[in-house]
Structures are given as structure tokens and as C-alpha cells.
N, C-alpha and C. Protein backbone atom coordinates (compact mmCIF):
# COMPACT_ATOMS: atom_id res chain seq x y z
N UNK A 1 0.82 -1.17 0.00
CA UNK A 1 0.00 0.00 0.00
C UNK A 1 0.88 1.25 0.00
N UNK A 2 0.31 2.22 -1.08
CA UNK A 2 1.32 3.36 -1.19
C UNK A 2 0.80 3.91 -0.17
N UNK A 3 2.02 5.21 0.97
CA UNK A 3 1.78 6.22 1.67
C UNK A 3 1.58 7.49 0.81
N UNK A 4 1.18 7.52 -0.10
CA UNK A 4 1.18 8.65 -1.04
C UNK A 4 -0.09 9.05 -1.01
N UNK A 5 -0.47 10.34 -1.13
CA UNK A 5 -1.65 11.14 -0.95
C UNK A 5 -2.15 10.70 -2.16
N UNK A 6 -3.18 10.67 -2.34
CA UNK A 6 -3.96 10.59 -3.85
C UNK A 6 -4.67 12.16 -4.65
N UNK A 7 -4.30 11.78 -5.88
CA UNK A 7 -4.01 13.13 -6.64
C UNK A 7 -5.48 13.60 -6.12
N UNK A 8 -5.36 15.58 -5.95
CA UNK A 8 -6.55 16.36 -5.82
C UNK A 8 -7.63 16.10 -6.87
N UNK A 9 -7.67 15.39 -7.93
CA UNK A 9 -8.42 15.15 -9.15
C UNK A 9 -9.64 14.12 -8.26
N UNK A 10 -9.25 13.24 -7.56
CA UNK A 10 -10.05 11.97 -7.56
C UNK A 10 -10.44 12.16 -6.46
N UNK A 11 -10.36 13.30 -5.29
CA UNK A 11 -10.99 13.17 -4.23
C UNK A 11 -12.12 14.03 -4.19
N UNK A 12 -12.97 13.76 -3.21
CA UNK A 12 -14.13 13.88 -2.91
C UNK A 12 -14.72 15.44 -2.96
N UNK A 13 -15.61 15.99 -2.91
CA UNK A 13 -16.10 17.29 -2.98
C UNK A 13 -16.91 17.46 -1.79
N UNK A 14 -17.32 18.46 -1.19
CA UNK A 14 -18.25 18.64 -0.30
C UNK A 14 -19.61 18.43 -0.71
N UNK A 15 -20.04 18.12 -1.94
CA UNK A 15 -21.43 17.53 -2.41
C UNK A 15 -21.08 16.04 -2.16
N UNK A 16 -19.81 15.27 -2.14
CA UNK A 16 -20.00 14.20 -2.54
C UNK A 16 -19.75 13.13 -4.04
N UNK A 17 -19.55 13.85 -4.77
CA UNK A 17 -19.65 13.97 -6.33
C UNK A 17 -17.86 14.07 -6.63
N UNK A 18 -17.14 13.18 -7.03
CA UNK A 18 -15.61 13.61 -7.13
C UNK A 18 -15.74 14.71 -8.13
N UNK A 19 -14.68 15.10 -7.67
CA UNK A 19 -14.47 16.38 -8.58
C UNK A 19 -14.36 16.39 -10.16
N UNK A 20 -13.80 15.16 -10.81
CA UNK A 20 -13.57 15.35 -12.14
C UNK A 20 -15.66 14.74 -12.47
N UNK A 21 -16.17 13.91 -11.83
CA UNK A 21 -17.46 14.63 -12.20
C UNK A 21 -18.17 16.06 -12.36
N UNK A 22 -18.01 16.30 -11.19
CA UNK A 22 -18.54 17.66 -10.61
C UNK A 22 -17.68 18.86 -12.19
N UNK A 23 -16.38 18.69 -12.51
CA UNK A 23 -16.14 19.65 -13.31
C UNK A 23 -16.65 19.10 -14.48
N UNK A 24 -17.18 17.68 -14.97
CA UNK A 24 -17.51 17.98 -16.06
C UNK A 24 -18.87 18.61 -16.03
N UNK A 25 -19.80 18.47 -14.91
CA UNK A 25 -21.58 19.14 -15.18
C UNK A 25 -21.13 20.52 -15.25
N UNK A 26 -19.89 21.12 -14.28
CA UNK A 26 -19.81 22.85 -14.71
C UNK A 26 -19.59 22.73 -15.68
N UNK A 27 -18.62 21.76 -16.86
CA UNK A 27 -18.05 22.19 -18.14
C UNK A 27 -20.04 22.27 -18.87
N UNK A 28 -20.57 21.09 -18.74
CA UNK A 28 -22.08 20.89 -19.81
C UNK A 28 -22.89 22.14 -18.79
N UNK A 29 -22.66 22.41 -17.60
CA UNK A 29 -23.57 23.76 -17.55
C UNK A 29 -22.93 24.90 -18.46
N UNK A 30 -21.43 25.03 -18.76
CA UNK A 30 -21.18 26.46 -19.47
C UNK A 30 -21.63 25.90 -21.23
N UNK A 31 -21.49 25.11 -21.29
CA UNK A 31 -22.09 24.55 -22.83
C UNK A 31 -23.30 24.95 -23.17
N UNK A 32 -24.00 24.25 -21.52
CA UNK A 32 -25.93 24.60 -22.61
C UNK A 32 -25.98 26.01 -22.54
N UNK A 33 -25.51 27.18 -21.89
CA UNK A 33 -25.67 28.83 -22.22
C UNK A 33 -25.01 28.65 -23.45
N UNK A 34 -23.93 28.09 -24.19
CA UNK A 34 -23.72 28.56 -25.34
C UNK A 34 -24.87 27.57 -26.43
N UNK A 35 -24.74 26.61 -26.67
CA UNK A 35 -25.91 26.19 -26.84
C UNK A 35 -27.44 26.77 -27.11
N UNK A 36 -27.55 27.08 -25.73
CA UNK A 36 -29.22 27.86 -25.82
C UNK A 36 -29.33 28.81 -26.80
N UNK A 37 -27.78 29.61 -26.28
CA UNK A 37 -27.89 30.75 -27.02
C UNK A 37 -28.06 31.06 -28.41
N UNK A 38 -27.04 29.40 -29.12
CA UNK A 38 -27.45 29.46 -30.67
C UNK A 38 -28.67 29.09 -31.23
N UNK A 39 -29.35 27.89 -29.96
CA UNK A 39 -30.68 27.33 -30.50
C UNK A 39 -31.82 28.41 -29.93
N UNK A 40 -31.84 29.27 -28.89
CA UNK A 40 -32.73 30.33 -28.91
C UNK A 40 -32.70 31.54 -30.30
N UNK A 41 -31.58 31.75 -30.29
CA UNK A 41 -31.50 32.71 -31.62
C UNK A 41 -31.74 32.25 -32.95
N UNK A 42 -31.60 30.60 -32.94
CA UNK A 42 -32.15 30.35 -34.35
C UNK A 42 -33.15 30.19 -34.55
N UNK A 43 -34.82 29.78 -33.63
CA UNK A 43 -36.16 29.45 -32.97
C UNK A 43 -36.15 31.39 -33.12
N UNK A 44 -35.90 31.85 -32.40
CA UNK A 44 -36.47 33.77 -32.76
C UNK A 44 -36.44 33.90 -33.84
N UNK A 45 -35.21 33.67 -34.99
CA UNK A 45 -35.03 34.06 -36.20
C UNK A 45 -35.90 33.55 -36.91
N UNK A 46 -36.37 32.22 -36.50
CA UNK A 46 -36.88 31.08 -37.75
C UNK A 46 -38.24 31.38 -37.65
N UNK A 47 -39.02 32.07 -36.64
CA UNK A 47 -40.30 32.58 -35.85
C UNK A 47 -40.39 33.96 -36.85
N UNK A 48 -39.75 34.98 -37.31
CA UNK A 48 -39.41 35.91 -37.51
C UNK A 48 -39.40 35.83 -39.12
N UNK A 49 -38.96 34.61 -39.46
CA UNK A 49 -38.51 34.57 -41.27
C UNK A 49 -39.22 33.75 -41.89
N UNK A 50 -40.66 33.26 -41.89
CA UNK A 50 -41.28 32.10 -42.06
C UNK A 50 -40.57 31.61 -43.82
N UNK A 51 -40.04 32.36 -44.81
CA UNK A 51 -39.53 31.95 -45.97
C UNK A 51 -38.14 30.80 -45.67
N UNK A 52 -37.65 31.05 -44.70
CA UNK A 52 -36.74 29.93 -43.93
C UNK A 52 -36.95 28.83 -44.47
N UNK A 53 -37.88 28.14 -44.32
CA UNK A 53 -38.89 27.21 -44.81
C UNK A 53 -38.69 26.35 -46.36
N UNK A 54 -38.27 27.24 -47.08
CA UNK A 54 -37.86 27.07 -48.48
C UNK A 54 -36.43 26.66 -48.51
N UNK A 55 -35.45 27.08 -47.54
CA UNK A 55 -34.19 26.81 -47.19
C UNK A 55 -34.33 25.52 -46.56
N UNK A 56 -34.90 25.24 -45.94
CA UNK A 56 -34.44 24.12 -44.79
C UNK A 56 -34.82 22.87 -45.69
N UNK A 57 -36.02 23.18 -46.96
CA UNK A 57 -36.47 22.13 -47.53
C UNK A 57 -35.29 21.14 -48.40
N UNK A 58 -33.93 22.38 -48.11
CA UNK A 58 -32.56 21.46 -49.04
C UNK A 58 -31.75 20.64 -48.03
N UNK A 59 -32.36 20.70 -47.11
CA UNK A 59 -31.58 20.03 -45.73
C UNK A 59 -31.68 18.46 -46.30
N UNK A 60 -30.56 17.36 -46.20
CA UNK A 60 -30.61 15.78 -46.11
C UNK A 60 -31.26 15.55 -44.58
N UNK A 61 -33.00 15.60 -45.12
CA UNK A 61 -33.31 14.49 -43.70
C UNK A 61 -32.86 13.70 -43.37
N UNK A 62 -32.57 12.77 -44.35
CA UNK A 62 -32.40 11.06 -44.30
C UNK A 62 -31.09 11.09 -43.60
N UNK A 63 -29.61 12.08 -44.07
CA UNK A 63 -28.50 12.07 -43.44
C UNK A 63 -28.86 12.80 -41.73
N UNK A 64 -29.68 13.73 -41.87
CA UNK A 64 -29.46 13.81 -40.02
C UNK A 64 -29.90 12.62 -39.39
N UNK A 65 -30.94 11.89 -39.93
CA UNK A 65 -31.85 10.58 -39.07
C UNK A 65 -30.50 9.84 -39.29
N UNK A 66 -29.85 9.03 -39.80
CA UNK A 66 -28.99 8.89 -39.90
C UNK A 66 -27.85 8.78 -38.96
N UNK A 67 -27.36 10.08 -38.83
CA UNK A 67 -26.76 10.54 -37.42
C UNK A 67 -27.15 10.73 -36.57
N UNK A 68 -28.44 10.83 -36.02
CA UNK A 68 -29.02 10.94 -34.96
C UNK A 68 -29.28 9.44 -34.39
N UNK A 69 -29.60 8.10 -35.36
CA UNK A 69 -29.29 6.77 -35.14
C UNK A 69 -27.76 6.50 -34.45
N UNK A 70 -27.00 6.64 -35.42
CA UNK A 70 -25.50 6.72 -35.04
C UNK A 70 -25.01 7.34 -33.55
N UNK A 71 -25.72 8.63 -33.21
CA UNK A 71 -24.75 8.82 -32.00
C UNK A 71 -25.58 8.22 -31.01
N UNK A 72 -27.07 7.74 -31.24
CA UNK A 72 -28.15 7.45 -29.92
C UNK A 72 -26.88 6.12 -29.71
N UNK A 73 -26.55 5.34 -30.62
CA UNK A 73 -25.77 4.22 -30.72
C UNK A 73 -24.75 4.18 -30.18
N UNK A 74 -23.60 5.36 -30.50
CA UNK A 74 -22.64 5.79 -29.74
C UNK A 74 -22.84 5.47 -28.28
N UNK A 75 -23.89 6.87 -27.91
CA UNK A 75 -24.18 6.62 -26.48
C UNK A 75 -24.56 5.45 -25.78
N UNK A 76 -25.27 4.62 -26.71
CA UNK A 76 -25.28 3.08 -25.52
C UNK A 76 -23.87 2.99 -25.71
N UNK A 77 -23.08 2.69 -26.22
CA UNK A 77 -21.67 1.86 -26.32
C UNK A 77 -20.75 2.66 -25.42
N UNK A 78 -21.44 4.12 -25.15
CA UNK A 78 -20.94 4.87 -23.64
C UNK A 78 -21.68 4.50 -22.65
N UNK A 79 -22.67 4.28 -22.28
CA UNK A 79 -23.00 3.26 -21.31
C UNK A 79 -22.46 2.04 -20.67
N UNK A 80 -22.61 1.19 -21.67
CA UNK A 80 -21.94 0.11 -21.65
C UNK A 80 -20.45 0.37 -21.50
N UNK A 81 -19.72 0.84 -21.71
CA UNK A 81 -18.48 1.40 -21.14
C UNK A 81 -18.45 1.69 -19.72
N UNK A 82 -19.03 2.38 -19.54
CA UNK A 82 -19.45 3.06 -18.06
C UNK A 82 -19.21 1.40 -16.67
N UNK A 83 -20.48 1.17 -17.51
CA UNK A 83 -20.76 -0.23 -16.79
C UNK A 83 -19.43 -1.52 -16.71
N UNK A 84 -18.90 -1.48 -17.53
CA UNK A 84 -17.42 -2.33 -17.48
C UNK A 84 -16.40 -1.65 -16.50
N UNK A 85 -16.54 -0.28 -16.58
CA UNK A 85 -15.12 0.15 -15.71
C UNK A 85 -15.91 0.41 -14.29
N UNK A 86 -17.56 -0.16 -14.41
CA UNK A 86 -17.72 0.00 -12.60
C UNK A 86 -17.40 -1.16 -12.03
N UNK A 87 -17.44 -1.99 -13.09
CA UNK A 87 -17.18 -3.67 -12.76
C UNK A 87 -15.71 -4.07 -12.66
N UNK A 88 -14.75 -2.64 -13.06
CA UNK A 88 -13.35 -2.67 -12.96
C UNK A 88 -12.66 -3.52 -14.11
N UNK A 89 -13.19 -3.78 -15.18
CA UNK A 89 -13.17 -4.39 -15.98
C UNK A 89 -12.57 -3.63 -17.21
N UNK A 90 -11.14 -2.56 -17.20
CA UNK A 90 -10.78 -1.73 -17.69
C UNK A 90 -10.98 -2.18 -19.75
N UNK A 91 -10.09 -3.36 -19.59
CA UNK A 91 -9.77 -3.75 -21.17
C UNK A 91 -11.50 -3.75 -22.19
N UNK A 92 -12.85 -3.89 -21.24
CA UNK A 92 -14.33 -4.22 -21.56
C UNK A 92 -14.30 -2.75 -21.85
N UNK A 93 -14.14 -1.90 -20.98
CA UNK A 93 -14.58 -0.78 -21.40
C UNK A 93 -14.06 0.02 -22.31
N UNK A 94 -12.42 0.27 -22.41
CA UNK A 94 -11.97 0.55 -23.54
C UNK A 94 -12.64 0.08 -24.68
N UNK A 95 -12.86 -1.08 -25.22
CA UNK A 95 -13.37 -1.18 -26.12
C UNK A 95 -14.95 -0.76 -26.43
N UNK A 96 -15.54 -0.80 -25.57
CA UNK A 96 -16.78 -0.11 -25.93
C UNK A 96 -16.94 1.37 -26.25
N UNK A 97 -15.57 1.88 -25.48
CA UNK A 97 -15.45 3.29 -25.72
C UNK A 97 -15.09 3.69 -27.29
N UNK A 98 -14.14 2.81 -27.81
CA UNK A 98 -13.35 2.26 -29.43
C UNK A 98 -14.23 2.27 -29.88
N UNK A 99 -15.53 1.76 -29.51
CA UNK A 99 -16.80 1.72 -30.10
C UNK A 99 -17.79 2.71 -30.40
N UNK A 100 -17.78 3.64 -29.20
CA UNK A 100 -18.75 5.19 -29.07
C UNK A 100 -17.22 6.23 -30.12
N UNK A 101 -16.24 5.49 -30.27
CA UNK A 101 -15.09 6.64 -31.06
C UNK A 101 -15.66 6.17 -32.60
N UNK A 102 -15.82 5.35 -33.03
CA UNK A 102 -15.76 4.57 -34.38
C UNK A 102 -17.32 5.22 -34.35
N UNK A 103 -18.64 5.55 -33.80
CA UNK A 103 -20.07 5.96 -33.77
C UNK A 103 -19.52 7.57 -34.10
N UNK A 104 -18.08 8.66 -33.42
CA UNK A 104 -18.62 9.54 -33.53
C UNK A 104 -17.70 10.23 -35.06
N UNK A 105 -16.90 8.64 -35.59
CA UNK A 105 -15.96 9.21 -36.44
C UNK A 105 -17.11 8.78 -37.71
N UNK A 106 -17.76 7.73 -37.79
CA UNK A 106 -18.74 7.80 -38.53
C UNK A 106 -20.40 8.91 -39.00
N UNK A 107 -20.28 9.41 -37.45
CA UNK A 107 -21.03 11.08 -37.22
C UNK A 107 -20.79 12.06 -38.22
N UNK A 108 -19.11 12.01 -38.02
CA UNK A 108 -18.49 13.16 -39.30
C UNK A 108 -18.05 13.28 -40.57
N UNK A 109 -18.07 11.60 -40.59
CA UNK A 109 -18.12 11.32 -42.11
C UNK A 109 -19.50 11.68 -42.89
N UNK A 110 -20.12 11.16 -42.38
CA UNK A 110 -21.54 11.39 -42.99
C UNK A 110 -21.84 13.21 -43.05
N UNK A 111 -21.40 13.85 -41.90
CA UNK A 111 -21.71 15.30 -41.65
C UNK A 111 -20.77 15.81 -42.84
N UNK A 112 -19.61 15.09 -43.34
CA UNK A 112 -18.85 15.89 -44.51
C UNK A 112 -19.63 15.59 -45.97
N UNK A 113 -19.68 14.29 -46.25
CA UNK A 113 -20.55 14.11 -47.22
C UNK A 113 -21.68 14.83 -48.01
N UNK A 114 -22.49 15.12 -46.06
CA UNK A 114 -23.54 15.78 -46.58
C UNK A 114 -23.37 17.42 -46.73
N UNK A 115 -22.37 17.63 -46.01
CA UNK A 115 -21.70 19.45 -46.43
C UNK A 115 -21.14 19.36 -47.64
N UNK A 116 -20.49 18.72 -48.08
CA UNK A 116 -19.99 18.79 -49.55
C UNK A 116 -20.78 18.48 -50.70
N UNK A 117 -21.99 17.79 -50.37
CA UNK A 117 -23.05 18.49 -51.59
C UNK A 117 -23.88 19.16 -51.24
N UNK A 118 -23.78 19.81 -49.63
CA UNK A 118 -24.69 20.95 -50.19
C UNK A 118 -23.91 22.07 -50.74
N UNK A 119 -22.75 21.98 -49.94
CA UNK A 119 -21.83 23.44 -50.73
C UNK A 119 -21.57 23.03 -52.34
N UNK A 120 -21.62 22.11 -53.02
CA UNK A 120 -21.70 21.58 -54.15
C UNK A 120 -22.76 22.27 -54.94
N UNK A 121 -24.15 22.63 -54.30
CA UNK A 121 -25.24 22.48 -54.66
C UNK A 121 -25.65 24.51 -54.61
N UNK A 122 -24.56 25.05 -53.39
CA UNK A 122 -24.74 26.06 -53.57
C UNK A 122 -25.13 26.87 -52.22
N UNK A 123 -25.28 25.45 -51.34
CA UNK A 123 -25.89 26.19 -50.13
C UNK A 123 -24.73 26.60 -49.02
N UNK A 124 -24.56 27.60 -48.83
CA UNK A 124 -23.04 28.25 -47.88
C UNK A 124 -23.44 29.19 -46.92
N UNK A 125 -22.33 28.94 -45.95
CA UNK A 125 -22.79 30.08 -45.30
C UNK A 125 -23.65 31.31 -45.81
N UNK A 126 -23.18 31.58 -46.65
CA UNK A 126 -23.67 33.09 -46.74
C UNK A 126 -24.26 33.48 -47.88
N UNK A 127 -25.15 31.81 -47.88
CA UNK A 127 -25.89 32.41 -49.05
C UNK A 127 -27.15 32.26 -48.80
N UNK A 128 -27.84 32.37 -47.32
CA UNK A 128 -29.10 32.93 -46.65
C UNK A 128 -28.54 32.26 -45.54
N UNK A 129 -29.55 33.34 -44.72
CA UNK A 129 -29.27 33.19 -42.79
C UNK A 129 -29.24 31.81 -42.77
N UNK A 130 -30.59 31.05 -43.03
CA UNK A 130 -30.70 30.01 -42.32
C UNK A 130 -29.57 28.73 -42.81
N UNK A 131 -29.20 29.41 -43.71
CA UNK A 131 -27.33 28.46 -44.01
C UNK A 131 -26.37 29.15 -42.68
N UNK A 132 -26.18 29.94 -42.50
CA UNK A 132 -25.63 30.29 -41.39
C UNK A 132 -25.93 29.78 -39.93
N UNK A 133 -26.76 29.81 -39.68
CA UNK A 133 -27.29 29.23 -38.34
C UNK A 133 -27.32 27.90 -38.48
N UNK A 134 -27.55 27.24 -39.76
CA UNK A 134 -27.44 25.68 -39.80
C UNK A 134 -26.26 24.94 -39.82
N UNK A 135 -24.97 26.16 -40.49
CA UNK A 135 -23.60 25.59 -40.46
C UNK A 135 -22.89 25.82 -38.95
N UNK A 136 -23.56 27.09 -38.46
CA UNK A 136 -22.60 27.31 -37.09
C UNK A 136 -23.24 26.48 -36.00
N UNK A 137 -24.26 26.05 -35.96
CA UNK A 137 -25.14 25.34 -35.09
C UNK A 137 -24.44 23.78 -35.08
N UNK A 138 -24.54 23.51 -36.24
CA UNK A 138 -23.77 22.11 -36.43
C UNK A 138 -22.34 21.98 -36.29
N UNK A 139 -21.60 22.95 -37.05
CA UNK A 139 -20.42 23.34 -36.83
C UNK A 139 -19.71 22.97 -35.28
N UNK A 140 -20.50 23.94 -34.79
CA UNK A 140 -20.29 24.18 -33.05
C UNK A 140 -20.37 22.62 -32.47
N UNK A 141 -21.46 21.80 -33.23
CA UNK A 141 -22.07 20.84 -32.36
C UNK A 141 -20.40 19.34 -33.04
N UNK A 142 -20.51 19.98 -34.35
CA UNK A 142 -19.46 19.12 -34.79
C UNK A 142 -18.01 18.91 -34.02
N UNK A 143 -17.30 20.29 -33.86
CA UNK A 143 -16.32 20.60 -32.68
C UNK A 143 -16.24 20.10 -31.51
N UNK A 144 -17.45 19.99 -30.65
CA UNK A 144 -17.86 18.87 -29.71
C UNK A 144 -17.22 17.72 -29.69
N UNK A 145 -18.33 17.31 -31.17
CA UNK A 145 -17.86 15.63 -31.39
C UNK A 145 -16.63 15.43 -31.61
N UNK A 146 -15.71 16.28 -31.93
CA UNK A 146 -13.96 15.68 -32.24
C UNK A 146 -13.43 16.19 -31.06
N UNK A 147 -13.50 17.17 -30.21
CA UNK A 147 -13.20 17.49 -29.30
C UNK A 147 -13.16 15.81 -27.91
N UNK A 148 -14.81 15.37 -27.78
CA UNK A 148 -15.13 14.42 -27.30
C UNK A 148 -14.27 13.09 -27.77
N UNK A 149 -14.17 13.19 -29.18
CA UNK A 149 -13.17 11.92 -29.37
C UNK A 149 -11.92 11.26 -28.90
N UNK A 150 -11.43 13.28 -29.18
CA UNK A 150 -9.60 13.25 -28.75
C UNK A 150 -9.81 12.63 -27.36
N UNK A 151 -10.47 12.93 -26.94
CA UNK A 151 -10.81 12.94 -24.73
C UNK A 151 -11.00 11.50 -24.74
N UNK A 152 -11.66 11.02 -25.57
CA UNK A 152 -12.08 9.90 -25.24
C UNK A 152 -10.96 8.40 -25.24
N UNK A 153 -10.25 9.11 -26.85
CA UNK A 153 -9.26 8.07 -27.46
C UNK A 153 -7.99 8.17 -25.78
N UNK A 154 -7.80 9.15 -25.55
CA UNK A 154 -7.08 9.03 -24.20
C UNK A 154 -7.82 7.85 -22.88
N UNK A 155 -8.45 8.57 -22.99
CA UNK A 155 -9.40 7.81 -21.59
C UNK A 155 -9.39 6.25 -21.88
N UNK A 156 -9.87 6.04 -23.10
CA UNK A 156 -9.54 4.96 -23.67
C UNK A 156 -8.49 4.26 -23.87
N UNK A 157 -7.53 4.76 -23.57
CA UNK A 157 -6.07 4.09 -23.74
C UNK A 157 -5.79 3.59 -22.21
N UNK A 158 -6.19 4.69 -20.90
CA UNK A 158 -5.85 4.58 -20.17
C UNK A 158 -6.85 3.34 -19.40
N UNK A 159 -8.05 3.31 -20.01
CA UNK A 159 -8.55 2.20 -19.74
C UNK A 159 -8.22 0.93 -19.97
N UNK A 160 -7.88 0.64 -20.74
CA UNK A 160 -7.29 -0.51 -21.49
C UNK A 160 -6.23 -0.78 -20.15
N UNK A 161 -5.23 -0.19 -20.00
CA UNK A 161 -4.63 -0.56 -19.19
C UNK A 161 -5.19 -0.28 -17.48
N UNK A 162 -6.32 -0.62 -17.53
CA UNK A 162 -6.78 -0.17 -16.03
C UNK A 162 -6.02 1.08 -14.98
N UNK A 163 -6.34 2.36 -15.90
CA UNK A 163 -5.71 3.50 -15.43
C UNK A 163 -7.37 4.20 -15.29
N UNK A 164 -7.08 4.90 -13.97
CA UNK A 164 -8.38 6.09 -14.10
C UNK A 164 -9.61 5.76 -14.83
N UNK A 165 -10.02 4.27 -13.86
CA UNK A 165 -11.51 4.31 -14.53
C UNK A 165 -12.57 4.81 -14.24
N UNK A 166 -12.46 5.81 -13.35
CA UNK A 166 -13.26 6.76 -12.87
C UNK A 166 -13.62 7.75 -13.81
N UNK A 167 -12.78 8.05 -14.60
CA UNK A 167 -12.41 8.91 -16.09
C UNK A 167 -13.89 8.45 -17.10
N UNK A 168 -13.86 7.03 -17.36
CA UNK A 168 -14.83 6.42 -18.57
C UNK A 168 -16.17 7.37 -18.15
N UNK A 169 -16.76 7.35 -16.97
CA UNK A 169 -17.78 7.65 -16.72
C UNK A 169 -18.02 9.20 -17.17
N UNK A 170 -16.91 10.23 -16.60
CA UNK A 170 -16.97 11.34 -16.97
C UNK A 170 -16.99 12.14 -18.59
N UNK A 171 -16.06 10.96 -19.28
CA UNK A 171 -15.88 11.58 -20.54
C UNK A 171 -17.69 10.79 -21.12
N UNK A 172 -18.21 9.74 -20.66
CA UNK A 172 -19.66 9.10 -21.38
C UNK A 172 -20.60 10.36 -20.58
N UNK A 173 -20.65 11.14 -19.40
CA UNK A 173 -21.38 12.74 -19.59
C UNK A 173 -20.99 13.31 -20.85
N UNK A 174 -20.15 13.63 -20.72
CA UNK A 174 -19.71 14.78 -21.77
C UNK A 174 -20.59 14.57 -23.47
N UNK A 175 -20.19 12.89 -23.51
CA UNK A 175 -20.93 12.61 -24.79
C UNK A 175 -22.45 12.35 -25.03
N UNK A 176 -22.40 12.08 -23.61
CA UNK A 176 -24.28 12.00 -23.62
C UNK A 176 -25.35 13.66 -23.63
N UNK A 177 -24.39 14.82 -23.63
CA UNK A 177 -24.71 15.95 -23.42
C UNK A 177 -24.53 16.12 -24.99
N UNK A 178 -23.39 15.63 -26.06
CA UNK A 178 -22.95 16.26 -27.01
C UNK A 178 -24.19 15.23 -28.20
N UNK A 179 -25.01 14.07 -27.41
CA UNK A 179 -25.90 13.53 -28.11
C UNK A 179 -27.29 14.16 -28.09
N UNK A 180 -27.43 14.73 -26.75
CA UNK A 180 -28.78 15.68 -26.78
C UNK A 180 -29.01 16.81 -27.45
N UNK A 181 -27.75 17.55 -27.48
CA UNK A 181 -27.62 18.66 -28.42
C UNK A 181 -28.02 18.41 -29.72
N UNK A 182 -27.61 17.38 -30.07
CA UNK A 182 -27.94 17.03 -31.50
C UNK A 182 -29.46 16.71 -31.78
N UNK A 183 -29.67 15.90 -30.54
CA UNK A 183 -31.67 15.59 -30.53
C UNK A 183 -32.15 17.00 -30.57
N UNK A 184 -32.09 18.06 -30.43
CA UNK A 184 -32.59 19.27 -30.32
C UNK A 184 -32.28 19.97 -31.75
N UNK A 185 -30.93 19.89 -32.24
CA UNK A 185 -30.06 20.07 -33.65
C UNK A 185 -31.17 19.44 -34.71
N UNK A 186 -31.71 18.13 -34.30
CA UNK A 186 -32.02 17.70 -35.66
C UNK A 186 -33.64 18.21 -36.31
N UNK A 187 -34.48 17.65 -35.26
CA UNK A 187 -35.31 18.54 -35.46
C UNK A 187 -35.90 20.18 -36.20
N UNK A 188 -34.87 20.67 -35.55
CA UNK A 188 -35.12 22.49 -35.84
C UNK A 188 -34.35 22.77 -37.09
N UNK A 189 -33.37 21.70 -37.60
CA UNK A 189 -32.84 22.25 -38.84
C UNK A 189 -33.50 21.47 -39.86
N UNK A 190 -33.66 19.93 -39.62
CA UNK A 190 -34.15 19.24 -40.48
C UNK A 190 -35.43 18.80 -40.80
N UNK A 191 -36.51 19.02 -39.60
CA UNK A 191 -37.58 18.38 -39.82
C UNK A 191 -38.32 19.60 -39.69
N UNK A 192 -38.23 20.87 -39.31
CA UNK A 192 -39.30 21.55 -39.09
C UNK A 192 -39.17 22.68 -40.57
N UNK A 193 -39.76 22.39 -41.12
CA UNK A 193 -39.63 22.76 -42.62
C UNK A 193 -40.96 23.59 -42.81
């Protein structure tokens, strides 16, 4: 048994909640203000511009349903992650995590595909608002998802070797926040036409 203090990361909080939990709900509380802020301003605008309507009709439904299948998918395979490293079962969960990474690298394949024919097709930022709010909305939400990966492919490594499995749980918040965003994303860009 080590006499060594254990790092300030993994100990306890006065809620109870270790801290690298506790900082990720502050990180997804400073998210949903940015968040709100793009999906309130695009709901005012879209309230405001009813011709919107004619824009959104070039949106790939089929590719957001699509991705919205894909990351619900992701997120079980972050679950199930979760659940292996409570069982201490580091090498189970890495791979399920390999699994929610391969759900969110397939997310952005499909998200390039479908940006490159619409910019193919003509639709760009700045060639009406609701291309703007649909690229920065997703954009933003896209950044997330690679952001979440890099975090994850770590966590994931360190799992594998039964390092910080306290970690799996925190980085499967992060992605279960970066999957709701998108349930809210898909809707308002793609289906409400």
C-alpha cells in the first residue's frame, strides 16, 4: 500500500460527487448557455422569417436521421463502457469506448458528405441566414464531437490498461450531453420545414 496522498483530481467534494465529475456538469452547464444561445437565436429568427422554410427544404433528412441513429448508438456503447469500468473491468470498457469513437468518427463522415453536396449544390454560409445558423449550429455541435473523441481516445487508452476508470464515466457525460444537443439540432434544422 502506497503512503502517497492521492491526486486532488479523484478526491471527494463537499457535495460528494468527485471532482472530475462535478467539473464535467460545470463544463455541460457552461455549454448549454452557449448552446441555448445558438438554439434560442435560431427558434427567434426562424419565428421571424417564415420563408426559412424554403431553405431548410434542401436540408438531407435522411442524413441527419442517420446521425441521430449513429450517435443514440454511440451513447449506448458509452453506457456500456461506463458499466465495465464500474465492474473494474478496464480492457471491456476501452473497447466499448473504441466503439462510441468509431459511432462519432462515422457522425463526421456522414456530416462531410452531406456538407460537400450541399456546398456543391450552392448552399453556404452566406448564401441565406438560415445556411448560417445551420452551419454554425452544427459546426459548433461538430467541434464537440472531435473534441469528445480526442478525450475519449485518451481515456480509452488509459482504460485498457486499467488507469483512471473513474475517467470512462466522466468523458460518457460529456458525450451524452454532445448527443442531446444534436436531438434538439435535428429537429429544428431538419424536420421543421
Amino acid at each position: 500500500m502506497s503512503s502517497f496522498p492521492r491526486p486532488i483530481a479523484t478526491t471527494r467534494s463537499a457535495t460528494g460527487i468527485s471532482t472530475g465529475k462535478l467539473a464535467v456538469w460545470w463544463l455541460i452547464a457552461s455549454e448549454i448557455v452557449i448552446f441555448g444561445g445558438v438554439l434560442g437565436s435560431y427558434v427567434m429568427h426562424r419565428i421571424g422569417h417564415p420563408e426559412w422554410a424554403s431553405q431548410a427544404e434542401h436540408t438531407n433528412t435522411w442524413a441527419g436521421a442517420l446521425n441521430t441513429f449513429i450517435l443514440l448508438t454511440s451513447s449506448l456503447m458509452a453506457v456500456l463502457a461506463h458499466q465495465a469500468a464500474e465492474h473494474k473491468d478496464g480492457k471491456k470498457a476501452a473497447k466499448f469506448l473504441y466503439l462510441t469513437i468509431l459511432g462519432g468518427l462515422m457522425f463526421l463522415t456522414v456530416k462531410s458528405i452531406e456538407w460537400t453536396n450541399e456546398i456543391h449544390h450552392g448552399f453556404t454560409l452566406t448564401s441565406h441566414t438560415f445556411w448560417s445558423f445551420y452551419y454554425t449550429a452544427a459546426g459548433i455541435h461538430g467541434v464537440h464531437v472531435i473534441v469528445g473523441l480526442i478525450i475519449m481516445a485518451i481515456i480509452a487508452s488509459d482504460a485498457k490498461k486499467g488507469i483512471d476508470l473513474q475517467r470512462v464515466e466522466a468523458v460518457g457525460l460529456y458525450w451524452h450531453f454532445v448527443d442531446i444537443v444534436w436531438i434538439f439540432l435535428f429537429p429544428l434544422l431538419y424536420i421543421a420545414k
